[in-house]
Protein backbone atom coordinates (compact mmCIF):
# COMPACT_ATOMS: atom_id res chain seq x y z
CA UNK A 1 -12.38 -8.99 -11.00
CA UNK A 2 -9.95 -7.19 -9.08
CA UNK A 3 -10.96 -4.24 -6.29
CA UNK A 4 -9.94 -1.32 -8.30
CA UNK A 5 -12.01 -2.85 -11.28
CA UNK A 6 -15.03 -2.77 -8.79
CA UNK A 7 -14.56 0.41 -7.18
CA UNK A 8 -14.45 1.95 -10.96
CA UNK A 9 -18.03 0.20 -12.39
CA UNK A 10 -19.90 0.94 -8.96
CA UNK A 11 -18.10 5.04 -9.54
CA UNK A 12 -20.02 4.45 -13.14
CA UNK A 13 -22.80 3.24 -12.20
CA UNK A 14 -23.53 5.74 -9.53
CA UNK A 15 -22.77 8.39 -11.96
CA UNK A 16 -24.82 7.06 -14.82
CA UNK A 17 -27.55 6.75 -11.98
CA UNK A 18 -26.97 10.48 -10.75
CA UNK A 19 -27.28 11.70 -14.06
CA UNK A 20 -29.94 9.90 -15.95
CA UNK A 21 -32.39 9.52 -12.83
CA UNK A 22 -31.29 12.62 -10.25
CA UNK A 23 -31.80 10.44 -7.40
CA UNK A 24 -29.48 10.26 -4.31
CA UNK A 25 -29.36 6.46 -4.55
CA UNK A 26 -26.33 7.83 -7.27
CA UNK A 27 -24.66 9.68 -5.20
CA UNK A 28 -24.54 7.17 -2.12
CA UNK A 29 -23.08 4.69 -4.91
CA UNK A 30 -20.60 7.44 -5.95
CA UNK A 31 -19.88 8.36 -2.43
CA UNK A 32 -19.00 4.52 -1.64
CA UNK A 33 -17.32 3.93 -4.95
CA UNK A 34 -15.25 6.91 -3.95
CA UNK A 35 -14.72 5.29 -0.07
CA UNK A 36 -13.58 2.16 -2.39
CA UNK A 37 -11.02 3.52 -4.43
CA UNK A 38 -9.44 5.68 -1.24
CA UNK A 39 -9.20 2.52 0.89
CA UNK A 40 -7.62 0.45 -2.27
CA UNK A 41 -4.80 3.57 -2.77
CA UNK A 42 -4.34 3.47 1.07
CA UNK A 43 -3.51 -0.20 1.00
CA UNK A 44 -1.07 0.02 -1.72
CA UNK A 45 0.71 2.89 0.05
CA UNK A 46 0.44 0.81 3.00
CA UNK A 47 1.79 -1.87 1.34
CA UNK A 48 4.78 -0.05 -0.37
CA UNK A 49 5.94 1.52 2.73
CA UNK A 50 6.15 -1.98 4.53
CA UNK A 51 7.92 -3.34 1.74
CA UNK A 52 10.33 -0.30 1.97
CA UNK A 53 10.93 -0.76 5.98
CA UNK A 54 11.39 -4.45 5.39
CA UNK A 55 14.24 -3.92 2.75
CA UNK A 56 15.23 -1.33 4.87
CA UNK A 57 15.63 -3.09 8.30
CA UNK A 58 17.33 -6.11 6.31
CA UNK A 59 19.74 -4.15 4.78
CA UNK A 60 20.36 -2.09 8.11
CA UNK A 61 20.48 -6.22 9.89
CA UNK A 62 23.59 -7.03 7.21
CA UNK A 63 25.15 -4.14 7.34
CA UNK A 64 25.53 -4.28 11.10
CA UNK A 65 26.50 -8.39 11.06
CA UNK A 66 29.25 -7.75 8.62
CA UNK A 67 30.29 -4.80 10.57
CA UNK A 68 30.10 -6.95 13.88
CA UNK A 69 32.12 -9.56 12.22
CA UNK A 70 34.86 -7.46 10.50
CA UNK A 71 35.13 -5.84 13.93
CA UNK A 72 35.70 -9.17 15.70
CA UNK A 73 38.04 -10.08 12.84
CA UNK A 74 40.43 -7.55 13.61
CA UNK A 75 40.21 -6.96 17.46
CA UNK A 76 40.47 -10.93 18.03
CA UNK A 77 43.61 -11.65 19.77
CA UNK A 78 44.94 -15.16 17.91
CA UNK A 79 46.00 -13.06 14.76
């Protein structure tokens, strides 16, 4: 069972529990389901905008090596 799975049935169950029995034990199970599913969309942003800066810094990394080398290519003097 996967986080976001988790996050949702403890959201129900807090609900169903703030709702049929008005107590604030639903609401503290609400309030952390809630914590849950913020933390899980934070990690997948987190996650996306490493990805992003990786692909990012590699492609800036080749485009400055083939630069650097066509460079050399044509400033070497044994043409």
């Amino acid at each position: 069972m996967n986080l976001a799975a988790v996050a949702l049935t403890a959201l129900a169950v807090g609900t169903i529990l703030g709702i049929t029995l008005g107590i604030p034990l639903g609401r503290r199970v609400e309030r952390v389901a809630w914590h849950a599913e913020a933390a899980i969309g934070r990690a997948r942003v987190t996650g996306w905008l490493i990805r992003d800066l990786t692909s990012l810094a590699l492609t800036t990394a080749a485009v400055v090596a083939v630069a650097a080398f066509v460079l050399w290519a044509l400033l070497r003097p044994g043409r």
